[in-house]
C-alpha atoms as a PDB file:
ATOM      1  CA  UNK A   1      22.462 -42.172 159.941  1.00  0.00           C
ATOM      2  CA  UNK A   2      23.941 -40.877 163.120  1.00  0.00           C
ATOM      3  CA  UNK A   3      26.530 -38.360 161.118  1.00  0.00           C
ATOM      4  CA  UNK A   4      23.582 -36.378 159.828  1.00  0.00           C
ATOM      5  CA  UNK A   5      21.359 -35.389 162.935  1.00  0.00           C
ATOM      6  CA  UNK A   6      21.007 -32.144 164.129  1.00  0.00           C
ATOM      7  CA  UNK A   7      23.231 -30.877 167.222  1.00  0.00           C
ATOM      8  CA  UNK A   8      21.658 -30.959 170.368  1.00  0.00           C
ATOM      9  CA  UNK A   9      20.575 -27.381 171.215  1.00  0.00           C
ATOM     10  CA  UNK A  10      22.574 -25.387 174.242  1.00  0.00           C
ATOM     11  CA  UNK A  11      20.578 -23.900 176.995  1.00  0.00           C
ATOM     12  CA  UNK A  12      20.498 -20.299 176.948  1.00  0.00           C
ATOM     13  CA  UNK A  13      21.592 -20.138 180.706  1.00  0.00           C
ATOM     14  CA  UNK A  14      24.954 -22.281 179.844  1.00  0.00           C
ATOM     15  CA  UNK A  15      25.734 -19.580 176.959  1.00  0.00           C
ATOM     16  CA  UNK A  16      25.161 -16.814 179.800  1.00  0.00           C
ATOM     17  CA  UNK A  17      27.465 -18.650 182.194  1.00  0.00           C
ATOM     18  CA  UNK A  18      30.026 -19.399 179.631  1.00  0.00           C
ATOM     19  CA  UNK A  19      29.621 -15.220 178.184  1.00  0.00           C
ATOM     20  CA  UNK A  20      29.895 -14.395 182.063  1.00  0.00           C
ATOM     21  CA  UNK A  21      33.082 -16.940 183.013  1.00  0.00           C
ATOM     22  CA  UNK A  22      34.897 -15.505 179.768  1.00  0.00           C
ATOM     23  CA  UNK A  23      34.089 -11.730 180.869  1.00  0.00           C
ATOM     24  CA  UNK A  24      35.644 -12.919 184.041  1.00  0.00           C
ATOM     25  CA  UNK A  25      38.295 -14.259 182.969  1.00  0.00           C
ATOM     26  CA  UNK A  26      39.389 -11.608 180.613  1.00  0.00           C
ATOM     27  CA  UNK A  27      39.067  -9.247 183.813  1.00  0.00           C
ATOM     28  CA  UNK A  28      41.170 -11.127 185.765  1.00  0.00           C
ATOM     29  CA  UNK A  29      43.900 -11.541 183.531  1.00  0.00           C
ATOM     30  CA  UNK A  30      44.304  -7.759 182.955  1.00  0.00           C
ATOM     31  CA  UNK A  31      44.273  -7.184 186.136  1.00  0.00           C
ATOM     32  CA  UNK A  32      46.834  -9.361 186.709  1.00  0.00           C
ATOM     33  CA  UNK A  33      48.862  -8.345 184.446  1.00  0.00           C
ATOM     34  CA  UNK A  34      48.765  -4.774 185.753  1.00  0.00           C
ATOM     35  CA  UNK A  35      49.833  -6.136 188.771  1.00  0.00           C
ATOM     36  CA  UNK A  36      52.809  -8.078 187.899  1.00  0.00           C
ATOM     37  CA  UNK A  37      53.699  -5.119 185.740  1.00  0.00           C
ATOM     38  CA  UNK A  38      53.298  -3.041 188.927  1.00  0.00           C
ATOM     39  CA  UNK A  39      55.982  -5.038 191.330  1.00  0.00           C
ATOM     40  CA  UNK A  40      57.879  -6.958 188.990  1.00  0.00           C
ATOM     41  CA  UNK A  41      61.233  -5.068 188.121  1.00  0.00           C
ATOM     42  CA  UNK A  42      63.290  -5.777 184.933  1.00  0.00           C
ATOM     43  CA  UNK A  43      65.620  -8.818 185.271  1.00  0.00           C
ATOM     44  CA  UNK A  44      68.505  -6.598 183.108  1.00  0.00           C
ATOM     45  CA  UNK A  45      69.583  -2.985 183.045  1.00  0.00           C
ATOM     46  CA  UNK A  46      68.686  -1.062 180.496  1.00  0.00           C
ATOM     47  CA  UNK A  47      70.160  -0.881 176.915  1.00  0.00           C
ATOM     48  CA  UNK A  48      72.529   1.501 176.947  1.00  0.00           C
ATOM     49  CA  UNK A  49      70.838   3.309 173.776  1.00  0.00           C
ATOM     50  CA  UNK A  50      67.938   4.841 175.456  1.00  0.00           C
ATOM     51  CA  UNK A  51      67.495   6.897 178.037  1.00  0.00           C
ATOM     52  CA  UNK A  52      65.977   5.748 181.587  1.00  0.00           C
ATOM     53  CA  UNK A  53      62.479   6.020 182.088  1.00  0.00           C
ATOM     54  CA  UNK A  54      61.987   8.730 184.544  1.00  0.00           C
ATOM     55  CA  UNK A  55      63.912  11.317 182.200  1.00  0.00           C
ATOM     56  CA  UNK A  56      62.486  12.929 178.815  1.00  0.00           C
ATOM     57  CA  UNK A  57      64.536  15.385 177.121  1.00  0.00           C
ATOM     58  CA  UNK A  58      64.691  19.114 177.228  1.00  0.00           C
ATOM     59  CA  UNK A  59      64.531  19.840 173.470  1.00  0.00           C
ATOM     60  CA  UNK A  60      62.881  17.733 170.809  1.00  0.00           C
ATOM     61  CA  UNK A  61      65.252  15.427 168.997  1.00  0.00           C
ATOM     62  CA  UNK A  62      65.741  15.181 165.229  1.00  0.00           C
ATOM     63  CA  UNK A  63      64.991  11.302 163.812  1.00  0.00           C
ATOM     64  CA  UNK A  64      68.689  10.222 162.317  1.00  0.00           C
END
């Protein structure tokens, strides 16, 4: 009755490793995506509806 048996326990130093390799990881990737966010510029200009990023405005503006 193979379907029934128990599953094999994991080590506690493979759950460490796996905790660690995930904390990793998720590090890197935000990092990374800082970075590309960092040097990448836009492929298009943009929409001629809002205003460019470097600019705010003066006086605060009513919602339509």
């Amino acid at each position: 009755m193979a379907r029934h048996r128990r599953p094999q326990a994991v080590p506690a130093a493979t759950l460490r490793a796996r905790r660690r390799l995930a904390a990793c990881l998720a590090g890197v990737s935000a990092l990374t995506a800082t970075l590309l966010t960092l040097t990448v510029t836009p492929a298009g200009p943009p929409a001629p509806d809002r205003t460019p990023a470097g600019r705010t405005a003066t006086e605060p503006q009513a919602a339509p």
